[in-house]
N, C-alpha and C. Protein backbone atom coordinates (compact mmCIF):
# COMPACT_ATOMS: atom_id res chain seq x y z
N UNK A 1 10.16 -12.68 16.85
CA UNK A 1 10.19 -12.28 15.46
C UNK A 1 11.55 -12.68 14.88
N UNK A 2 11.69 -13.28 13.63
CA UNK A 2 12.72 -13.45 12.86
C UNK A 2 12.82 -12.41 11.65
N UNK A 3 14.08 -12.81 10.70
CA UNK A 3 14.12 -11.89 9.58
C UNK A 3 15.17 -12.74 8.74
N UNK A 4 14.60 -12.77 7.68
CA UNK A 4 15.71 -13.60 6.20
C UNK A 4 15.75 -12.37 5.62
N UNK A 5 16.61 -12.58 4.28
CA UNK A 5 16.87 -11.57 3.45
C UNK A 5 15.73 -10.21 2.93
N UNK A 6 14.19 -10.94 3.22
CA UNK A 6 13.33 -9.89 2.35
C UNK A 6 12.29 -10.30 3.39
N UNK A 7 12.08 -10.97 4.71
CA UNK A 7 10.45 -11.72 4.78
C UNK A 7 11.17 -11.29 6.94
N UNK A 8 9.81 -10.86 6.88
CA UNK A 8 9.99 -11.13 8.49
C UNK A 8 8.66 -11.87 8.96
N UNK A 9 9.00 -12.93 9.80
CA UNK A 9 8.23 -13.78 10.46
C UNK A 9 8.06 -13.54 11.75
N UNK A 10 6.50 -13.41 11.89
CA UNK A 10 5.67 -13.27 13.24
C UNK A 10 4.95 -13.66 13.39
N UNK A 11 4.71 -13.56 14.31
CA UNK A 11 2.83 -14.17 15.17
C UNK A 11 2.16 -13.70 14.93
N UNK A 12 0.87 -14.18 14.65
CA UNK A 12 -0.63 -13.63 14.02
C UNK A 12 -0.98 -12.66 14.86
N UNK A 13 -1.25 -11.84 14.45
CA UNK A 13 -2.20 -10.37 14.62
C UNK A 13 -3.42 -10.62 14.38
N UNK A 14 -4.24 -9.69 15.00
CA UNK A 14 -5.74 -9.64 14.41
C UNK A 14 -5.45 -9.14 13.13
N UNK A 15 -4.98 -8.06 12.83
CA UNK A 15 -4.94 -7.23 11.54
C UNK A 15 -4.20 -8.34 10.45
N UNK A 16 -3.66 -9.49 10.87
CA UNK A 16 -3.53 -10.50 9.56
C UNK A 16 -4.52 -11.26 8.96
N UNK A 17 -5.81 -11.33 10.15
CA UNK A 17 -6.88 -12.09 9.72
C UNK A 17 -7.45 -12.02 8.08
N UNK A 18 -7.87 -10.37 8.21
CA UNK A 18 -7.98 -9.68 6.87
C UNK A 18 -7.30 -10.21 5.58
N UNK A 19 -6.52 -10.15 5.69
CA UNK A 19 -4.97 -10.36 4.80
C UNK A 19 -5.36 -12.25 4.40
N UNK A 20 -5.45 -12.99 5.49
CA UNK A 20 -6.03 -13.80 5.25
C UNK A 20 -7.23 -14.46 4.10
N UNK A 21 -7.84 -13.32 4.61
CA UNK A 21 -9.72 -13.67 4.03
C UNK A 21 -9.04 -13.38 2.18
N UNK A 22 -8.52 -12.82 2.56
CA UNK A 22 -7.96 -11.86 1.29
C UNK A 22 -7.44 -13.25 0.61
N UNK A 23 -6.52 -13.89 1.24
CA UNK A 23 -5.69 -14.57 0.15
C UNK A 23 -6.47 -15.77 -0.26
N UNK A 24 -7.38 -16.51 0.83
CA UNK A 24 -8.44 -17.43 0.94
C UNK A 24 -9.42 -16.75 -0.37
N UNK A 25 -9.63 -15.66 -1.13
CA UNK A 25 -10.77 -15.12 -2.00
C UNK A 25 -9.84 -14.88 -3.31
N UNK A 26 -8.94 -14.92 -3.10
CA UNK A 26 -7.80 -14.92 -4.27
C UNK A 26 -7.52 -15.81 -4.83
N UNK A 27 -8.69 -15.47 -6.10
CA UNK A 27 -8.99 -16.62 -7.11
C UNK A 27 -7.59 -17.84 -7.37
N UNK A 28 -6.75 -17.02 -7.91
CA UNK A 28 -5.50 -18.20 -7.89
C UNK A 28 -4.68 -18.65 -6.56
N UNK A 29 -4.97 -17.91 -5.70
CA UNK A 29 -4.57 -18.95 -4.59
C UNK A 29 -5.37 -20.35 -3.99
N UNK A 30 -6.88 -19.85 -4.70
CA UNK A 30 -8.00 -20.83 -4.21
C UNK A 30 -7.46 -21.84 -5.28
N UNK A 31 -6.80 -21.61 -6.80
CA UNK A 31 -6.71 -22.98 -6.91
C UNK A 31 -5.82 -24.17 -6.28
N UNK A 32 -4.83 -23.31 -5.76
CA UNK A 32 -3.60 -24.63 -5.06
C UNK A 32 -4.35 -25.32 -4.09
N UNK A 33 -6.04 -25.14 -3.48
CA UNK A 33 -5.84 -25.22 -2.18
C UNK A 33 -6.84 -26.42 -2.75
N UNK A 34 -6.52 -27.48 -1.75
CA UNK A 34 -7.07 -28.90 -2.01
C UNK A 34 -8.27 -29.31 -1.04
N UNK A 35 -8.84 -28.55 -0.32
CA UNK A 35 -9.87 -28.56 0.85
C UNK A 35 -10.89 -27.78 0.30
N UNK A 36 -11.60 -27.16 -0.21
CA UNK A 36 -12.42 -26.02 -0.85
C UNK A 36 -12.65 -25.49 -2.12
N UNK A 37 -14.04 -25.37 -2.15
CA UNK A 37 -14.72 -25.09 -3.44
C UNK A 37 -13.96 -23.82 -3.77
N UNK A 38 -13.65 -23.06 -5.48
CA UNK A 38 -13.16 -22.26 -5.56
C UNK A 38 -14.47 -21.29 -5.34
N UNK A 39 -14.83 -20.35 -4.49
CA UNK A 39 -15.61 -19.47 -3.84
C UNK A 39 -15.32 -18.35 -2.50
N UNK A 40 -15.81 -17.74 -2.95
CA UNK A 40 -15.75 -16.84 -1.47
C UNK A 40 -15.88 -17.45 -0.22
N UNK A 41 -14.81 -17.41 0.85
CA UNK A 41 -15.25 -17.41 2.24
C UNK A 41 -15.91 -16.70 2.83
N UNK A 42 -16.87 -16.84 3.88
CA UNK A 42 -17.96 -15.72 4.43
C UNK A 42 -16.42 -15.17 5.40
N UNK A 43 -17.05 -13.98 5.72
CA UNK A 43 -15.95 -13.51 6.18
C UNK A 43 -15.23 -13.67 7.93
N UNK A 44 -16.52 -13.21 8.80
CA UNK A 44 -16.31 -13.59 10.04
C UNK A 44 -16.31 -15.13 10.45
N UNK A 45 -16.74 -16.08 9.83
CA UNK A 45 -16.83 -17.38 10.24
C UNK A 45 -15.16 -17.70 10.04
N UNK A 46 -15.05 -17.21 8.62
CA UNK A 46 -13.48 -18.13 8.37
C UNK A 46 -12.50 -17.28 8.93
N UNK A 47 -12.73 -15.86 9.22
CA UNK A 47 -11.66 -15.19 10.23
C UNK A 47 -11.56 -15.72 11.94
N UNK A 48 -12.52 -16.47 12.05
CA UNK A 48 -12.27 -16.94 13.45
C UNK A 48 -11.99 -18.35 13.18
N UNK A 49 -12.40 -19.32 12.30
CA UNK A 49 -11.39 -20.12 11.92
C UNK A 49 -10.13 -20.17 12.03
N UNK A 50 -9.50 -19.63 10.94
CA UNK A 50 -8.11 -19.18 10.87
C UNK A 50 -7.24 -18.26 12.31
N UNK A 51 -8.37 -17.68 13.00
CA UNK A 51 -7.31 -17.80 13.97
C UNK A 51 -7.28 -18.66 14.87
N UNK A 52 -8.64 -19.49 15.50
CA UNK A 52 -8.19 -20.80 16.34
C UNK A 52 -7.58 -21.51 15.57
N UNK A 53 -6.81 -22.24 14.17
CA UNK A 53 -5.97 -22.38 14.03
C UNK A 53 -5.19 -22.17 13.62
N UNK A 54 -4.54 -20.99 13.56
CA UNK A 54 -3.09 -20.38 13.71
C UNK A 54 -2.32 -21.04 15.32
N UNK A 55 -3.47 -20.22 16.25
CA UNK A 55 -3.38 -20.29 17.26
C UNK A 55 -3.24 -21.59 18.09
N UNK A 56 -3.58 -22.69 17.37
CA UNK A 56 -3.45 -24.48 17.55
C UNK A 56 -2.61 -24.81 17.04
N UNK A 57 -2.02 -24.05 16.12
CA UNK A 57 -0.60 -24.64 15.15
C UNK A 57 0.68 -24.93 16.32
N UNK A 58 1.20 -26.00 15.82
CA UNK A 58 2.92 -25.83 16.89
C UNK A 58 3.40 -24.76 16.25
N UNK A 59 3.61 -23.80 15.11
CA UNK A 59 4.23 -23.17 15.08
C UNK A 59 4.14 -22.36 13.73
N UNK A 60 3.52 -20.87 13.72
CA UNK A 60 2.43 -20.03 12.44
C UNK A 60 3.32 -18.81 12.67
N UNK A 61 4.06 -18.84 11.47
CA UNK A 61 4.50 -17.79 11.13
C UNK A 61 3.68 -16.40 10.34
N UNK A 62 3.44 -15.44 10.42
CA UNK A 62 2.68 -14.44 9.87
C UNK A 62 3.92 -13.68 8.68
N UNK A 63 4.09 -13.86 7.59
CA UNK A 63 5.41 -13.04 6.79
C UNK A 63 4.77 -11.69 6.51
N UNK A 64 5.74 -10.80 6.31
CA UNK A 64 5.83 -9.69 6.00
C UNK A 64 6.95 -9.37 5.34
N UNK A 65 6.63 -8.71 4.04
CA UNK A 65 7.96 -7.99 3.56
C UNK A 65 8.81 -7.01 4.38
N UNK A 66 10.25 -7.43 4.48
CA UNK A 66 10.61 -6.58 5.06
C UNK A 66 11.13 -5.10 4.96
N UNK A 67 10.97 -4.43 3.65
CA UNK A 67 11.15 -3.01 3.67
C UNK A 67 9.86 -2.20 3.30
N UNK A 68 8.42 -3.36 3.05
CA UNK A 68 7.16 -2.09 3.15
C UNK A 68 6.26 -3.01 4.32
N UNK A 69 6.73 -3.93 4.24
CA UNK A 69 5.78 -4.56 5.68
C UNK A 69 4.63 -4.78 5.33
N UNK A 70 4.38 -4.75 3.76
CA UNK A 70 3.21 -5.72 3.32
C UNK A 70 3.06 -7.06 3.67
N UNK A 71 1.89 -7.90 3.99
CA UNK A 71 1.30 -8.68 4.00
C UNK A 71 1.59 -10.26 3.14
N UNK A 72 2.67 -10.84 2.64
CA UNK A 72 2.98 -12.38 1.98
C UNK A 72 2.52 -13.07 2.23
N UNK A 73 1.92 -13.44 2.80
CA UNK A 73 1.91 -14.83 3.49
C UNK A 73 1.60 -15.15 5.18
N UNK A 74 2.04 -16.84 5.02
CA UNK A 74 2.10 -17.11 6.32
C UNK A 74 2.44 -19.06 5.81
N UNK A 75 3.31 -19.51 7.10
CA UNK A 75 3.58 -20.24 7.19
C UNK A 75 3.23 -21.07 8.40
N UNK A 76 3.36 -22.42 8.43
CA UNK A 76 2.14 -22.95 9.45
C UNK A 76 2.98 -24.46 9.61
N UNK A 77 3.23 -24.95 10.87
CA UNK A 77 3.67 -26.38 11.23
C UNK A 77 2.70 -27.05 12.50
N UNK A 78 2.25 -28.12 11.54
CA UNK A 78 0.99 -28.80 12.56
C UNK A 78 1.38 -29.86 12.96
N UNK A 79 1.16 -30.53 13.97
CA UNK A 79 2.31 -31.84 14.50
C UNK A 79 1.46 -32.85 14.02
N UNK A 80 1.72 -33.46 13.46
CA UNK A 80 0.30 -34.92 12.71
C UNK A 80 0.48 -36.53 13.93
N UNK A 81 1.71 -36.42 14.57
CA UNK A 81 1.80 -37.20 15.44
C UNK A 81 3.07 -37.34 16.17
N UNK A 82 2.90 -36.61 17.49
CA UNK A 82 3.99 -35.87 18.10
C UNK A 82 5.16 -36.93 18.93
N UNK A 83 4.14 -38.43 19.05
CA UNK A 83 5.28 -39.35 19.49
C UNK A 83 6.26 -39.79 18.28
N UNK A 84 5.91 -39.60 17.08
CA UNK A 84 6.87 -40.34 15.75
C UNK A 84 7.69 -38.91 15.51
N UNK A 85 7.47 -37.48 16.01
CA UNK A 85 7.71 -36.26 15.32
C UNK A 85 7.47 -35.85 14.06
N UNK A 86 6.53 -36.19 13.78
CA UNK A 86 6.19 -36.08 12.53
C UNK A 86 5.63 -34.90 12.15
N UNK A 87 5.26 -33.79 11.43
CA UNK A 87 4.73 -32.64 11.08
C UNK A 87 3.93 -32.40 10.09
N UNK A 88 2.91 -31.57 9.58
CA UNK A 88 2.91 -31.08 8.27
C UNK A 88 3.24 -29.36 8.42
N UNK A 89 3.61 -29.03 7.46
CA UNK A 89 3.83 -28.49 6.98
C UNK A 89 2.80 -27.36 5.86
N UNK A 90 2.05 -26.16 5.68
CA UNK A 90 1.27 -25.29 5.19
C UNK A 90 2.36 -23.96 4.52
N UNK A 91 2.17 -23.64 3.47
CA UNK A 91 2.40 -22.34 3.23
C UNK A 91 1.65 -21.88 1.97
N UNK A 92 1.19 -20.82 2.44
CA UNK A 92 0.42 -20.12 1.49
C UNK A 92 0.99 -18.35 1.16
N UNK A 93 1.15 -18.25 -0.32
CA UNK A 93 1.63 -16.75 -0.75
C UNK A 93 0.94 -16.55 -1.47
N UNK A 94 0.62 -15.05 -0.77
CA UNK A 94 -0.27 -13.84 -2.24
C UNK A 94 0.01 -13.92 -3.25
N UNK A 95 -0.79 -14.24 -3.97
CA UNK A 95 -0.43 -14.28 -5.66
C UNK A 95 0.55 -13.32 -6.25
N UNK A 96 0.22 -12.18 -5.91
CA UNK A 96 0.99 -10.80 -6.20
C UNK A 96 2.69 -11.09 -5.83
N UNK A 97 3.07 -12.04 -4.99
CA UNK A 97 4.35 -12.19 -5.01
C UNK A 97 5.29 -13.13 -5.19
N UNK A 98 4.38 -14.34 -6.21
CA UNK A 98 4.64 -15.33 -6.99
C UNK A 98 5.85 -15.34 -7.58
N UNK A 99 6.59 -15.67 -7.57
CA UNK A 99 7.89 -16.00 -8.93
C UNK A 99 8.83 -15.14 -8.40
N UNK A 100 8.90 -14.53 -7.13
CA UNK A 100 10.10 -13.89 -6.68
C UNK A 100 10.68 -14.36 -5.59
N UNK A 101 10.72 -15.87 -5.60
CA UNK A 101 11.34 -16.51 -4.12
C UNK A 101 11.14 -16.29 -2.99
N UNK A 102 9.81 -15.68 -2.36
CA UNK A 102 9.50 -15.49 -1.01
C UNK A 102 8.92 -17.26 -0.90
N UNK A 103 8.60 -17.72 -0.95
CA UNK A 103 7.72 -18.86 -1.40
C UNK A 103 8.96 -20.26 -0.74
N UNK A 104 9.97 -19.80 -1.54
CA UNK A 104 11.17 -20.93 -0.92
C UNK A 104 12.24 -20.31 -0.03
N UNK A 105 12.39 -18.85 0.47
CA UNK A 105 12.72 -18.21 1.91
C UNK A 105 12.05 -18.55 2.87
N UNK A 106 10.89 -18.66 2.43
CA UNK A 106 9.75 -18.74 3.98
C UNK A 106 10.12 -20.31 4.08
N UNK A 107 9.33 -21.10 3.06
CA UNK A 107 9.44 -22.77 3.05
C UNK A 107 11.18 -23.38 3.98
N UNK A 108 12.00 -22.55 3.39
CA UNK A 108 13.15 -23.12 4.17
C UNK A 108 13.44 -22.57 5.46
N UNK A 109 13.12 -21.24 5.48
CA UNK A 109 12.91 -20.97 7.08
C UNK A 109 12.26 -21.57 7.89
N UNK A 110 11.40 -21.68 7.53
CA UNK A 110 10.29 -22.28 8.86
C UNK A 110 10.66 -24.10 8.82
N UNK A 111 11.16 -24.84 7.90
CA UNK A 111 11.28 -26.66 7.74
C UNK A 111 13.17 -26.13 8.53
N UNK A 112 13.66 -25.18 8.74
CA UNK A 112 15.23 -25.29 9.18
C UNK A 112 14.91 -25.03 10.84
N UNK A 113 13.80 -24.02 10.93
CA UNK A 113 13.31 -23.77 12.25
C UNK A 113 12.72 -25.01 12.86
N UNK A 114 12.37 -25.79 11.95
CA UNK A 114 10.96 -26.75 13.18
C UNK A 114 12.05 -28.05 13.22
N UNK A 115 13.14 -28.26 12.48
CA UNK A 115 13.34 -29.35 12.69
C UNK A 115 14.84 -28.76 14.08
N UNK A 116 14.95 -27.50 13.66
CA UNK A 116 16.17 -27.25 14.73
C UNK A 116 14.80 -27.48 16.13
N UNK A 117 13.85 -26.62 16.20
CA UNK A 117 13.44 -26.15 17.49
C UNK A 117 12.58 -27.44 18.36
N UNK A 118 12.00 -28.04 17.46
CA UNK A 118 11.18 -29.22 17.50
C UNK A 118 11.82 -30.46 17.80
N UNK A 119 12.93 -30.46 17.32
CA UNK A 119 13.41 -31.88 16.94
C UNK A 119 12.90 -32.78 15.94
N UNK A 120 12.02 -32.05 14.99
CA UNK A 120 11.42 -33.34 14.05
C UNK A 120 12.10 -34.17 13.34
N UNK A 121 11.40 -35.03 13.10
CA UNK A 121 12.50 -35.83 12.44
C UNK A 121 11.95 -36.53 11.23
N UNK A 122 10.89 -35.48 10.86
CA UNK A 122 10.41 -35.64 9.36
C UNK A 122 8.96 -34.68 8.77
N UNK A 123 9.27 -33.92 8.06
CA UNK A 123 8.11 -32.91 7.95
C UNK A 123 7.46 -33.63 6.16
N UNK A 124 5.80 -33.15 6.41
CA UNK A 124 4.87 -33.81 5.21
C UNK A 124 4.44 -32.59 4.65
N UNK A 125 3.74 -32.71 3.22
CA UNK A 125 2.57 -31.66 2.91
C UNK A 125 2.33 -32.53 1.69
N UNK A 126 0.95 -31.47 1.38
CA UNK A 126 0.15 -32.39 -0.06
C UNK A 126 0.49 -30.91 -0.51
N UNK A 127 0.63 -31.29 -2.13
CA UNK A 127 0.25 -30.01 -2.98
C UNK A 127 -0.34 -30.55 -4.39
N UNK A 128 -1.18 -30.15 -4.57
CA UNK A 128 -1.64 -30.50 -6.57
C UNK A 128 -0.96 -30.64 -7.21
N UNK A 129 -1.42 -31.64 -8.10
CA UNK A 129 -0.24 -31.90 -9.15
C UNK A 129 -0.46 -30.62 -10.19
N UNK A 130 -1.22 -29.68 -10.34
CA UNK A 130 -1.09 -28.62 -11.20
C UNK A 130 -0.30 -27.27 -11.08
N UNK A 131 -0.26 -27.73 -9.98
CA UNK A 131 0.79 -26.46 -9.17
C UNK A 131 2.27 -26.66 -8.90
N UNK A 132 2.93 -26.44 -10.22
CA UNK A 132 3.74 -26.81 -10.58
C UNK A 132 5.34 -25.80 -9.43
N UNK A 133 4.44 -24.79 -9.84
CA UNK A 133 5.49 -23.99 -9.25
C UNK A 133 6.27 -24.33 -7.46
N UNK A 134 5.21 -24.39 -6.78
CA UNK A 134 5.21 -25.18 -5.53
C UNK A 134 5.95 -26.46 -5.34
N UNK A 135 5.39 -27.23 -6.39
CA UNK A 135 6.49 -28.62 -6.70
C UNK A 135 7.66 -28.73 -6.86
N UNK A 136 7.91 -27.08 -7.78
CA UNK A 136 9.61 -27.60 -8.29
C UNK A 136 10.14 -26.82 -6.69
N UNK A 137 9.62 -25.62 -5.71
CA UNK A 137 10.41 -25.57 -4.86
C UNK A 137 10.43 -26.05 -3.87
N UNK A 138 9.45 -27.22 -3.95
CA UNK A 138 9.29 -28.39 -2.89
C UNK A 138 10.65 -29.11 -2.71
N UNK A 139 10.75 -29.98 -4.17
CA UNK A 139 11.86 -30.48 -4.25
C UNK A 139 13.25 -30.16 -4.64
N UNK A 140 13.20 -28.60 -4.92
CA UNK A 140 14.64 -27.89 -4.91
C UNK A 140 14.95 -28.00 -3.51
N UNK A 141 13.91 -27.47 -3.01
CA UNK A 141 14.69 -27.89 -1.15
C UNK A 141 15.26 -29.35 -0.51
N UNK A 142 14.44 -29.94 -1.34
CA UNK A 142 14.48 -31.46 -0.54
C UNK A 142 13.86 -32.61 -0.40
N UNK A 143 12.53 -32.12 -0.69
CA UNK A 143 11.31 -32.67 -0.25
C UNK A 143 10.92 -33.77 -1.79
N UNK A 144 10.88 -35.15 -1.10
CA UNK A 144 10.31 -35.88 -2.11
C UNK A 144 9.17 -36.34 -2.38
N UNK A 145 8.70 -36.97 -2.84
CA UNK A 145 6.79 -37.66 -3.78
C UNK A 145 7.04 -39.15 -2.82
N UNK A 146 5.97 -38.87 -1.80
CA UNK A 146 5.89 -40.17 -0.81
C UNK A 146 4.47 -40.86 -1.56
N UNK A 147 3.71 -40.29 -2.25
CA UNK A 147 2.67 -41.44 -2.29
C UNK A 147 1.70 -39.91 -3.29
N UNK A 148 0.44 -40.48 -3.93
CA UNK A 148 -0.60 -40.23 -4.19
C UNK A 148 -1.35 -40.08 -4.31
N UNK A 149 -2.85 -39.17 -3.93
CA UNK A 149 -4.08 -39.71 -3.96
C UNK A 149 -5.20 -39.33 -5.28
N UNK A 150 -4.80 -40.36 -6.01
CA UNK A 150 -5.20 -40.08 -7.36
C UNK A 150 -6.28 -39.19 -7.43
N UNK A 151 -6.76 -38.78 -8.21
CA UNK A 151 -8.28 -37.99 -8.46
C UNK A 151 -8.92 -37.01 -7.21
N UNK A 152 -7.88 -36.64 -6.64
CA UNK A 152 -8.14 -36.14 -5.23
C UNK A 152 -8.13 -34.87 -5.22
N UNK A 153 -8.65 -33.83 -6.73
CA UNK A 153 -9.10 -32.70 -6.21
C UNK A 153 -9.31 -32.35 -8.15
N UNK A 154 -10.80 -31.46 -7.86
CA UNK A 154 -11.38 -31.39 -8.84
C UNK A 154 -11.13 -29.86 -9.05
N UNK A 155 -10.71 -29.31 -10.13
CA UNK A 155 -10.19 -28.20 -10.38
C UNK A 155 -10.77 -28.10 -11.64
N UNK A 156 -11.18 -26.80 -12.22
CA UNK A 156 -11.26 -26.18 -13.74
C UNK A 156 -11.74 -27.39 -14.59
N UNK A 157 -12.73 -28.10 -13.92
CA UNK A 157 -13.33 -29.01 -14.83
C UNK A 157 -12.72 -30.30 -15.23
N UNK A 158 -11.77 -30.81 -14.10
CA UNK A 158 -11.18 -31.58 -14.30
C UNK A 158 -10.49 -32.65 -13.22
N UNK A 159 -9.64 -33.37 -12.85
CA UNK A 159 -9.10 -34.04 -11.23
C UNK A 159 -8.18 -34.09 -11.60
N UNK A 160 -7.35 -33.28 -11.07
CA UNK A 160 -5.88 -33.74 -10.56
C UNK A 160 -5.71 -34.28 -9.19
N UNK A 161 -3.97 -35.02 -9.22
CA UNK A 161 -4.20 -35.91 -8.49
C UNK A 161 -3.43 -34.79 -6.84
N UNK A 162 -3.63 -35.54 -6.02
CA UNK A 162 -3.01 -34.87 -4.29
C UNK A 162 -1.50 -35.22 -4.47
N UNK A 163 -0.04 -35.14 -4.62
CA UNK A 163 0.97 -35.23 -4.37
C UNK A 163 1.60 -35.34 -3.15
N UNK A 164 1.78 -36.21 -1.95
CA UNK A 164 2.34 -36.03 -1.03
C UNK A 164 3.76 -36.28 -0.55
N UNK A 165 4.48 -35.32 -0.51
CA UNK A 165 5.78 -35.23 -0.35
C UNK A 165 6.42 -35.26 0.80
N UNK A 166 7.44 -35.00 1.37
CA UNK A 166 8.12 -35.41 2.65
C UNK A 166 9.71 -35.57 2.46
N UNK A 167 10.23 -34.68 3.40
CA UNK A 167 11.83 -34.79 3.95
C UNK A 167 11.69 -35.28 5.17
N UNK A 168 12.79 -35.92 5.82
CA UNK A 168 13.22 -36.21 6.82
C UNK A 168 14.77 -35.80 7.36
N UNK A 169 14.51 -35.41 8.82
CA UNK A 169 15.50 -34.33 9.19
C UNK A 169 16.94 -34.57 9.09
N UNK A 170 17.46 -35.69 8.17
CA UNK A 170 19.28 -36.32 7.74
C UNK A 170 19.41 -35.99 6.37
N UNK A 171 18.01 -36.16 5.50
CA UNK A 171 18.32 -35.66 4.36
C UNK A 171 18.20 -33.58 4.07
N UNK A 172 17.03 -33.19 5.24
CA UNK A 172 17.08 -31.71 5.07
C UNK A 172 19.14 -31.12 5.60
N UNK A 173 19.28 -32.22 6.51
CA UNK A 173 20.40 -31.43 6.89
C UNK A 173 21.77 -31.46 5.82
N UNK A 174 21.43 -32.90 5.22
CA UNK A 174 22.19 -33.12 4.12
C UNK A 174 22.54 -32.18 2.86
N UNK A 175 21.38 -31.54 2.96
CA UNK A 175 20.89 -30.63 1.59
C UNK A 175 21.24 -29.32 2.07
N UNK A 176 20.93 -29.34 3.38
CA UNK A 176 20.95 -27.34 3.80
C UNK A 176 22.07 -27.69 5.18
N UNK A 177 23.48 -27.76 4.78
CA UNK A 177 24.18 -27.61 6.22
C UNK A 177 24.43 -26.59 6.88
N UNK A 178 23.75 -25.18 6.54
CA UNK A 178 23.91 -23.98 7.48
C UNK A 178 22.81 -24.38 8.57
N UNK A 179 21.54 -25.34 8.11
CA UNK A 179 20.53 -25.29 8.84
C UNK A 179 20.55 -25.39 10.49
N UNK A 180 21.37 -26.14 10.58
CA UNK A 180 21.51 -26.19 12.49
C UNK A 180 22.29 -25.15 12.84
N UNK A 181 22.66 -23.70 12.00
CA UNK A 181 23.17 -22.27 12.12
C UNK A 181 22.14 -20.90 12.40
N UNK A 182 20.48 -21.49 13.03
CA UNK A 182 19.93 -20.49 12.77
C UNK A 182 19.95 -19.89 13.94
């Protein structure tokens, strides 16, 4: 278990599954997500989903606030090809705690963790181009616009495009030099 200023990071529990289903049915979290119709997940199918992969992840953080120990999130590093070190990168937050910087505590915890613990030497993710908020703390951290996949997700009656971004571990260290301090 770790701890930043407000977020403690752990390993999946059964009792996060829930919390899960929860954020997966949470209308505005379903829109950031670029894999799925905006709809309900059935419940036991995608709770055993989500935990064989948590549980396949190189490395799934479970967040929790740390003075009521509510439920934020979770953070997730999947190795996309482990001879280049390459990663992606997942984070998903409860709507309910939007716009108060858990979102870029967790994001820099876990990209300062995988590139100290891992050795990577370059982490990826896609996010919508409508999801603005995600974007700007993509690239407040670091993370730049590697490429596009135009028309690559149909939202509110409309396509926006897939954004795929990416740091590599000279420019994260460049940007965050406490990072090899964790």
């Amino acid at each position: 278990m770790f701890a930043t200023e407000n977020l403690i990071f752990r390993g999946l529990e059964d009792d996060d599954l829930e919390n899960i289903l929860r954020l997966r049915n949470d209308p505005l979290v379903q829109r950031t997500l670029t894999f799925s119709a905006i709809a309900p997940a059935p419940s036991s199918k995608y709770k055993e989903h989500m935990k064989t992969f948590a549980e396949g992840s190189a490395l799934w953080f479970s967040l929790v606030h740390k003075k009521n120990y509510e439920y934020v999130g979770f953070c997730c590093i999947n190795l996309l090809e482990a001879k280049n070190r390459d990663a992606r990168l997942g984070v998903t937050i409860a709507s309910r705690f939007w716009g108060k910087g858990y979102g870029t505590e967790a994001t820099r915890f876990t990209v300062n963790h995988a590139f100290k613990q891992f050795g990577l030497q370059r982490i990826s993710l896609d996010v919508t181009e409508g999801n603005a908020r995600a974007r700007a703390v993509y690239t407040k951290l670091g993370f730049k616009e590697e490429g596009r996949k135009r028309r690559g997700n149909w939202i509110d009656g409309h396509w926006e495009d897939i954004i795929a971004m990416g740091v590599l571990d000279e420019e994260w260290a460049e940007l965050h030099p406490d990072s090899r301090q964790l």
